[in-house]
C-alpha atoms as a PDB file:
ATOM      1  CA  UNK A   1     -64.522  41.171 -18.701  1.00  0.00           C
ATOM      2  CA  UNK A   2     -61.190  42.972 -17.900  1.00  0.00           C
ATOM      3  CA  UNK A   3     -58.540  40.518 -17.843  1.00  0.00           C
ATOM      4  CA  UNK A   4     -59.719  38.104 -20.008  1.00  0.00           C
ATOM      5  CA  UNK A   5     -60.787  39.717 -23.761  1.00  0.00           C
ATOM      6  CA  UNK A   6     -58.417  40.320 -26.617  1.00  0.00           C
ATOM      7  CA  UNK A   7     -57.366  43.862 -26.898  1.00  0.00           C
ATOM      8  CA  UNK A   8     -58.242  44.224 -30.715  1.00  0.00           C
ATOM      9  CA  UNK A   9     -61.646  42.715 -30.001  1.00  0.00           C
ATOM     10  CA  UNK A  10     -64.689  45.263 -31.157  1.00  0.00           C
ATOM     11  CA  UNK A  11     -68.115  44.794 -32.307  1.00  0.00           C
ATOM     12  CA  UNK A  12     -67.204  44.390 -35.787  1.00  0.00           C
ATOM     13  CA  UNK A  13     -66.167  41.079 -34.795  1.00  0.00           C
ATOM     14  CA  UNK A  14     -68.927  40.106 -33.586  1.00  0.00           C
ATOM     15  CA  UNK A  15     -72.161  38.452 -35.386  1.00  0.00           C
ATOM     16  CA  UNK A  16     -74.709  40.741 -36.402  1.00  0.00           C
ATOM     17  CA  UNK A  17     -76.240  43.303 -39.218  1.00  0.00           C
ATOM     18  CA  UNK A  18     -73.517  45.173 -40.458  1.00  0.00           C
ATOM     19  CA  UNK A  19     -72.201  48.215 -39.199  1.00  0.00           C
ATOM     20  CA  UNK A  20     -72.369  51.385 -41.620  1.00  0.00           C
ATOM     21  CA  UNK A  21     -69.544  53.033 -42.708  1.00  0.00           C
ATOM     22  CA  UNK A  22     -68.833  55.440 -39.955  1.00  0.00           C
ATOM     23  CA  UNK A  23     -69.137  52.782 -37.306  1.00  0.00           C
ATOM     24  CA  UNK A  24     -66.340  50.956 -39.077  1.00  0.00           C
ATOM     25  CA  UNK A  25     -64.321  54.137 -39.055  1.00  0.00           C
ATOM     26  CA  UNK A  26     -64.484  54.622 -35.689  1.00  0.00           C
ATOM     27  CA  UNK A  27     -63.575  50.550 -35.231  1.00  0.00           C
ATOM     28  CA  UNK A  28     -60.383  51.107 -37.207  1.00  0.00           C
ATOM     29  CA  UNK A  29     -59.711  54.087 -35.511  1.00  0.00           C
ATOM     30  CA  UNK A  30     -60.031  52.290 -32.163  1.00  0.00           C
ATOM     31  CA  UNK A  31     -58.096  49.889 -33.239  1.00  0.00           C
ATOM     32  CA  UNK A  32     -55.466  51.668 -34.623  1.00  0.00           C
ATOM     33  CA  UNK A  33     -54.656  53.737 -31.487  1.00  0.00           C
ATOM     34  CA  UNK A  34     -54.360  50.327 -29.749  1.00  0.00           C
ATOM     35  CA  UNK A  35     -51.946  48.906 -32.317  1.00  0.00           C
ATOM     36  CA  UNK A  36     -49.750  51.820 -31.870  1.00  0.00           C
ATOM     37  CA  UNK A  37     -50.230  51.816 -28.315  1.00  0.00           C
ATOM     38  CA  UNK A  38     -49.373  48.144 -28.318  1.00  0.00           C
ATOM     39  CA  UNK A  39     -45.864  48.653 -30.426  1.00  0.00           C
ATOM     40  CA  UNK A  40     -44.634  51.428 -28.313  1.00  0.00           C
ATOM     41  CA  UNK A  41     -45.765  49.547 -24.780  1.00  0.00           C
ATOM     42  CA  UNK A  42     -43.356  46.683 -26.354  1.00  0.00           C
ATOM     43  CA  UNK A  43     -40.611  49.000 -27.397  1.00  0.00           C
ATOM     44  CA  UNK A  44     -40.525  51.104 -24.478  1.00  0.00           C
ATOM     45  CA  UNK A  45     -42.714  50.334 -22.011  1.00  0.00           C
ATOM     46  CA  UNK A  46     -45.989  51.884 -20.562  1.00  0.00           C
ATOM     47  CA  UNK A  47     -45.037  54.507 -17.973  1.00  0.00           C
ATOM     48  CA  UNK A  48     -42.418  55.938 -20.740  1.00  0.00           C
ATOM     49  CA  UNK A  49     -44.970  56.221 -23.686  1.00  0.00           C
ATOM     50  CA  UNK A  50     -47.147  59.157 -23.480  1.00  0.00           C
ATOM     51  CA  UNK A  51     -50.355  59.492 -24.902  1.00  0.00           C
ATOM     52  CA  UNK A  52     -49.308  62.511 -27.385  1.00  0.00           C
ATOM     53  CA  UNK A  53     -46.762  59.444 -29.001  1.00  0.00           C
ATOM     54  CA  UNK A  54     -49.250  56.874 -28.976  1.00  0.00           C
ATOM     55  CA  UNK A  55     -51.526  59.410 -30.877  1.00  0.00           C
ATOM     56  CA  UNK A  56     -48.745  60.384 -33.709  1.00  0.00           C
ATOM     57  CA  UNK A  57     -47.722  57.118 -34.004  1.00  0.00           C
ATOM     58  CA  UNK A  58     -51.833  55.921 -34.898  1.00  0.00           C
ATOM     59  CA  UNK A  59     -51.673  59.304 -37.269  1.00  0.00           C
ATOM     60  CA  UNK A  60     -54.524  60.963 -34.857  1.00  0.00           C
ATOM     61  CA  UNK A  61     -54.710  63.957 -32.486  1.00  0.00           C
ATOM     62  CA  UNK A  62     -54.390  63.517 -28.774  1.00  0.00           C
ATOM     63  CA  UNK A  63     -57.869  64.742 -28.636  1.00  0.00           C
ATOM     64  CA  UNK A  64     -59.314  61.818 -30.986  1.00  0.00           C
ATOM     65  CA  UNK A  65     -57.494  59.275 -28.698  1.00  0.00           C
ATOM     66  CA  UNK A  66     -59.069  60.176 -25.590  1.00  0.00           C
ATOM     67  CA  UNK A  67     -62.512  60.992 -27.298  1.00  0.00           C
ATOM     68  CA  UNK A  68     -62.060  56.897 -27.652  1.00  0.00           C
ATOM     69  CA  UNK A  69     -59.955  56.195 -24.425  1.00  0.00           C
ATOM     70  CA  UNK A  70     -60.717  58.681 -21.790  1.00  0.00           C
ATOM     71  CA  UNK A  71     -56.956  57.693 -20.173  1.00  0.00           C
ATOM     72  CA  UNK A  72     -54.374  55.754 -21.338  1.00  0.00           C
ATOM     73  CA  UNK A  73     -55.321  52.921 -19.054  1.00  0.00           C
ATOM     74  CA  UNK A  74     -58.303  52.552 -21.070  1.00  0.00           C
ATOM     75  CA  UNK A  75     -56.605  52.198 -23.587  1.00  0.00           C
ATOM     76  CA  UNK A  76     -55.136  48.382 -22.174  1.00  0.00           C
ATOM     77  CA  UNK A  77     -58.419  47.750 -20.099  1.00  0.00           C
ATOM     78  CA  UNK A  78     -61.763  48.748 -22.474  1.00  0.00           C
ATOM     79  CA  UNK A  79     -63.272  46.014 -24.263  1.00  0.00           C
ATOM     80  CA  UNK A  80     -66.363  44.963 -25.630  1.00  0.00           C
ATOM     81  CA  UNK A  81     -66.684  41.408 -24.560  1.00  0.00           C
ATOM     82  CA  UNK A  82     -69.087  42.181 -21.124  1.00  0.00           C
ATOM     83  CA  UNK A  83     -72.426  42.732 -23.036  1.00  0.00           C
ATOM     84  CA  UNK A  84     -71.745  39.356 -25.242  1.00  0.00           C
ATOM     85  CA  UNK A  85     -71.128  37.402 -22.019  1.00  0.00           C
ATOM     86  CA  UNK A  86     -74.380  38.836 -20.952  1.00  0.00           C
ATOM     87  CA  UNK A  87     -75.800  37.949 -23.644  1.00  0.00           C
ATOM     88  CA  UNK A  88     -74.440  34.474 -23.864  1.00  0.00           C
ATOM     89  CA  UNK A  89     -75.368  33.780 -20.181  1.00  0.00           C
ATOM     90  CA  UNK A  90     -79.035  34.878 -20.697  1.00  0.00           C
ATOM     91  CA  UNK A  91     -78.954  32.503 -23.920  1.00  0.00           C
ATOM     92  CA  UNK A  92     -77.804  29.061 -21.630  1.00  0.00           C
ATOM     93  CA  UNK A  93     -80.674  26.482 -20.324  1.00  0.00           C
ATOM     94  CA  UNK A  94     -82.611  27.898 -17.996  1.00  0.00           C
ATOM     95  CA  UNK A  95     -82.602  24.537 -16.061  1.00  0.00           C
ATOM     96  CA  UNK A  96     -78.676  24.715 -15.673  1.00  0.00           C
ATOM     97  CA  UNK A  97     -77.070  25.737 -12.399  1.00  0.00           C
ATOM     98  CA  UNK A  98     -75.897  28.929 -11.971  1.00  0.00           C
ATOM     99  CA  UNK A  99     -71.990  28.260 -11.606  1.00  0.00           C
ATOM    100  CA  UNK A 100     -72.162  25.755 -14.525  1.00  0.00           C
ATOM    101  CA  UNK A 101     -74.163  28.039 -16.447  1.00  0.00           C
ATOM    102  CA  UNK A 102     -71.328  30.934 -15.865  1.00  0.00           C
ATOM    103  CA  UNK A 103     -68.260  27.929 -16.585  1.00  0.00           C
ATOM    104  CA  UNK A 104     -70.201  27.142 -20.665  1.00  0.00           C
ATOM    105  CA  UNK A 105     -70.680  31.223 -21.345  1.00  0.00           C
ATOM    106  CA  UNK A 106     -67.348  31.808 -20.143  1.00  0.00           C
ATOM    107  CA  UNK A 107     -65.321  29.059 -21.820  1.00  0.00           C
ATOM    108  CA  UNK A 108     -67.464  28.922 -24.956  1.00  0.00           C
ATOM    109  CA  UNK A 109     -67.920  32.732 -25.854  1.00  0.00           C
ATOM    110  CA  UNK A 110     -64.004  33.192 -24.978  1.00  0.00           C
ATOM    111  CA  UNK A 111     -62.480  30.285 -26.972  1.00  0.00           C
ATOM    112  CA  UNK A 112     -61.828  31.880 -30.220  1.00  0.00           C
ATOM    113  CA  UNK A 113     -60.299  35.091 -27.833  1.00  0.00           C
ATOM    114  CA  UNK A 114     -57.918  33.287 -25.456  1.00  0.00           C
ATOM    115  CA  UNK A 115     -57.380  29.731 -27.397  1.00  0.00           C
ATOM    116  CA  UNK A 116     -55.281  32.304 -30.524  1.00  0.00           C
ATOM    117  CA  UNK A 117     -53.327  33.787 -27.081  1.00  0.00           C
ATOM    118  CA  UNK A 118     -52.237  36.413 -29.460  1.00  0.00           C
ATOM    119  CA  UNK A 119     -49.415  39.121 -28.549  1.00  0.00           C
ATOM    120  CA  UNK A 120     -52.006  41.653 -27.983  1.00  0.00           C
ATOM    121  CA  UNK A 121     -53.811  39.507 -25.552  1.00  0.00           C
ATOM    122  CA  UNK A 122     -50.048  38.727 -24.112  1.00  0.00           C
ATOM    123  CA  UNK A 123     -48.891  41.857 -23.427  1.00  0.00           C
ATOM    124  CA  UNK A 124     -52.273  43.136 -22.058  1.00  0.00           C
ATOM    125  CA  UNK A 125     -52.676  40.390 -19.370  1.00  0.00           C
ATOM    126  CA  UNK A 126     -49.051  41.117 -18.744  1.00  0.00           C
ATOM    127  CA  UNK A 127     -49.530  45.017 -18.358  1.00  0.00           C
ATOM    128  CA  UNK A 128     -52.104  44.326 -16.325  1.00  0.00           C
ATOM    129  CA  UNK A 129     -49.996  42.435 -13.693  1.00  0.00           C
ATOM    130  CA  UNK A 130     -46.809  44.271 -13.800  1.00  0.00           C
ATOM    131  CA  UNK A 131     -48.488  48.477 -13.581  1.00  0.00           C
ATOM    132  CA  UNK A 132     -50.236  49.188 -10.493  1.00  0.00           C
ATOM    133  CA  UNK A 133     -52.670  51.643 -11.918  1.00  0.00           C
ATOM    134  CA  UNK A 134     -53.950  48.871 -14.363  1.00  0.00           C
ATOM    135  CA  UNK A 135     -54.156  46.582 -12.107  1.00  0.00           C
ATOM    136  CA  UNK A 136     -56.043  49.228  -9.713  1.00  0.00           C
ATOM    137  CA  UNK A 137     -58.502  49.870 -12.419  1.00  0.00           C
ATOM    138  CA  UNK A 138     -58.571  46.338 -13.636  1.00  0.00           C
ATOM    139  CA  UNK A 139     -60.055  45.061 -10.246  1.00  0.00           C
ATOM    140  CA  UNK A 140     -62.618  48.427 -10.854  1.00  0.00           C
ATOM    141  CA  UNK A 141     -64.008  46.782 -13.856  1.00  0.00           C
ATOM    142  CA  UNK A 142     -64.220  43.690 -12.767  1.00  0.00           C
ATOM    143  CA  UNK A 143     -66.956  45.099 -10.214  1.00  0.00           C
ATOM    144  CA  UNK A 144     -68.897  46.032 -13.254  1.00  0.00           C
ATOM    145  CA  UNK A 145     -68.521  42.565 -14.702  1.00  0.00           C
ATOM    146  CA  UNK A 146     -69.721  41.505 -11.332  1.00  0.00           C
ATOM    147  CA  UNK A 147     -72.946  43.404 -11.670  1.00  0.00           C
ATOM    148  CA  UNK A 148     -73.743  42.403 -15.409  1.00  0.00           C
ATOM    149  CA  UNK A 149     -73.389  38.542 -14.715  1.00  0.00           C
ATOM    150  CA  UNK A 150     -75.319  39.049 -11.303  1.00  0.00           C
ATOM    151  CA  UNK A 151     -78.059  40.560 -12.884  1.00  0.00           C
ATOM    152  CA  UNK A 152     -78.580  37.900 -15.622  1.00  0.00           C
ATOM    153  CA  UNK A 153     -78.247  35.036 -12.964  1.00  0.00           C
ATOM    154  CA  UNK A 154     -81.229  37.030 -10.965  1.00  0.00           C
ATOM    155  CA  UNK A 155     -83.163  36.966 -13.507  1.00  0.00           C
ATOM    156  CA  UNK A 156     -82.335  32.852 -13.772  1.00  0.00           C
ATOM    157  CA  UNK A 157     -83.162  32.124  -9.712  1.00  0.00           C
ATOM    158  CA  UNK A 158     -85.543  34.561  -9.529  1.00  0.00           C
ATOM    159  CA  UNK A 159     -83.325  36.214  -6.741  1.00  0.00           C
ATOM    160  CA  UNK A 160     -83.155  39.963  -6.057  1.00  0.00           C
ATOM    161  CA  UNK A 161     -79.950  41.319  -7.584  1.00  0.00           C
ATOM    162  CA  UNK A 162     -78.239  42.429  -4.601  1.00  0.00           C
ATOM    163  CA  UNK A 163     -78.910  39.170  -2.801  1.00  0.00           C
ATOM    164  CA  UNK A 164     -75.724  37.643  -0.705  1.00  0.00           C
ATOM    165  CA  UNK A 165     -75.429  34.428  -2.353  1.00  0.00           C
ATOM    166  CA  UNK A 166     -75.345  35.945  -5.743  1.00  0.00           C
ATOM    167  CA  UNK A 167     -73.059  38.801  -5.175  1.00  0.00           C
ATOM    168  CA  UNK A 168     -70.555  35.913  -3.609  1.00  0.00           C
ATOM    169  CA  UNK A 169     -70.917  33.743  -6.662  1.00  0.00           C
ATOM    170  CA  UNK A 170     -70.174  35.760  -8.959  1.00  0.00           C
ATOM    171  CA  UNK A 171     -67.354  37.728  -6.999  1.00  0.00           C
ATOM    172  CA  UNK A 172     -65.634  34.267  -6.697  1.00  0.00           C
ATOM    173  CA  UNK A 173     -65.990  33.390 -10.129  1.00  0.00           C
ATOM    174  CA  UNK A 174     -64.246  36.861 -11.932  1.00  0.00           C
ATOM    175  CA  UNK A 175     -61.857  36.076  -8.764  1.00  0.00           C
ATOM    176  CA  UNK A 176     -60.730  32.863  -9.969  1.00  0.00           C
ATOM    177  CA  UNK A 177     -60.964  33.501 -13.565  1.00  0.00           C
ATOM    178  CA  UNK A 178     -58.644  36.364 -12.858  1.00  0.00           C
ATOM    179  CA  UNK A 179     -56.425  34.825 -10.812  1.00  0.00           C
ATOM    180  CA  UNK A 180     -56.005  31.808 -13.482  1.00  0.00           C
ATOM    181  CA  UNK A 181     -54.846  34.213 -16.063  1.00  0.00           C
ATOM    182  CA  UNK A 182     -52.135  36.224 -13.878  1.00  0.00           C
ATOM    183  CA  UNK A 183     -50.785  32.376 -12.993  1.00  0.00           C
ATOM    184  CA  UNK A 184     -50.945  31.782 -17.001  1.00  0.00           C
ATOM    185  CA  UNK A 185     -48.861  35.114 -17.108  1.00  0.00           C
ATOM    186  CA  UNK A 186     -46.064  34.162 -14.129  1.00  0.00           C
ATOM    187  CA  UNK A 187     -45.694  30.751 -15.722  1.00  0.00           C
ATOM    188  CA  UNK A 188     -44.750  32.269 -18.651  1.00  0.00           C
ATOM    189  CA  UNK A 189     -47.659  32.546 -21.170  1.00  0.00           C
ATOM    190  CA  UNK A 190     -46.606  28.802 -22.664  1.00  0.00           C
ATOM    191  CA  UNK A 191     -49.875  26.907 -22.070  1.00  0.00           C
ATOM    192  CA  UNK A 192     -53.358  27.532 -22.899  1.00  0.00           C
ATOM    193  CA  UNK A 193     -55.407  29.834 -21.137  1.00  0.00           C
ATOM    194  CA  UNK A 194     -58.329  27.940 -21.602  1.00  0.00           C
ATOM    195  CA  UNK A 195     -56.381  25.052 -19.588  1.00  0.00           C
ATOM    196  CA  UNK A 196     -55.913  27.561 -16.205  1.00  0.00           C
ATOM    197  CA  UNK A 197     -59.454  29.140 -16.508  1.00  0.00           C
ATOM    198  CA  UNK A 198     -61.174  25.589 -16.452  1.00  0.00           C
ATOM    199  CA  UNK A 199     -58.896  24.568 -13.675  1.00  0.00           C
ATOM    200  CA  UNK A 200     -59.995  27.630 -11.361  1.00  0.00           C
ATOM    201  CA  UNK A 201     -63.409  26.885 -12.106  1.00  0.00           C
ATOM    202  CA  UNK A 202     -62.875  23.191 -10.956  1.00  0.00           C
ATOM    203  CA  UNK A 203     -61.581  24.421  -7.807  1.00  0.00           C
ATOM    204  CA  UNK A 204     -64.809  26.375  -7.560  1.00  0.00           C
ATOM    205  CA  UNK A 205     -67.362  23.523  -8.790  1.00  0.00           C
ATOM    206  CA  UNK A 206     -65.755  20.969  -6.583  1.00  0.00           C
ATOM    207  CA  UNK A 207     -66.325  23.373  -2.996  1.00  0.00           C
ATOM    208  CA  UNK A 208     -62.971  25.115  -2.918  1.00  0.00           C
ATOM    209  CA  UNK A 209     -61.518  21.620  -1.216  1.00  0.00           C
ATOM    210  CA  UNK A 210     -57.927  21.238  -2.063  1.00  0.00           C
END
């Protein structure tokens, strides 16, 4: 879920059998590029930091960063957190509606994420607003999100997975969820996430009155 997952999330986070060795390699690596990505971003912003500097700075070759991030977009934009919100939305009652059903996953499975606000998570949300590209691609993956909740909730209602009514829902919900974290970002980062994301989802639950 593009605009909303930490940037150091990865699987090893996540509960589970434990990975073997060269999974965790390839974690640290992961999240090493990132770091170094992150630090230069901060020091001197996105468009100035190629990916050849990102790569010395992580102590890798430019090749091993894009074998992991196929642009330097990706970099900001990949996370892991899309199959675990599946996963999390197939787990809820199956006798909850669908939009309240979407509001628990989302707000439960991306407390411990956005309730830390960490720099990482800062900076990305902010990247994401202020570059065009990321915000181009950013609105990309957020079709994919689309299609991942939409399928789960099909297999809830029993509806085909290109039907209208689901394809709105869920459109409307990444909408709003995304648009509560930019205002989080243009208010200056100083609350908690969690506050604006439950607020957009009111709007939502309540029939987009004002």
């Amino acid at each position: 879920m593009t605009v909303m997952a930490s940037a150091q999330t990865s699987p090893a986070a996540q509960p589970g059998p434990r990975l073997g060795l060269r999974e965790r390699k390839k974690i640290q690596t992961r999240q090493a590029i990132r770091a170094a990505a992150y630090r230069l971003f901060e020091e001197q912003g996105y468009d100035a930091t190629p990916v050849d500097q990102i790569a010395e700075a992580a102590d890798v070759s430019p090749s091993t960063v894009f074998r992991y991030f196929p642009t330097k977009e990706d970099i900001v934009l990949t996370d892991e957190y899309d199959p675990v919100l599946q996963a999390a939305l197939r787990a809820r009652p199956a006798d909850e509606p669908p939009l309240q059903a979407i509001r628990n996953t989302v707000l439960v499975s991306l407390r411990d994420v956005l309730g830390t606000a960490s720099p990482e998570m800062r900076m990305r949300n902010r990247l994401i607003r202020d570059v065009p590209s990321l915000r181009a691609r950013a609105g990309e993956g957020m079709v994919e999100s689309a299609r991942l909740l939409r399928s789960v909730l099909a297999e809830r209602t029993g509806r085909p997975a290109d039907d209208l009514e689901l394809r709105v829902v869920t459109t409307a919900v990444l909408a709003a969820m995304q648009e509560a974290v930019m205002v989080w970002v243009d208010e200056g980062q100083a609350g908690d996430p969690l506050d604006y994301l439950q607020r957009a989802l009111d709007v939502l639950e309540r029939g987009l009155t004002l």
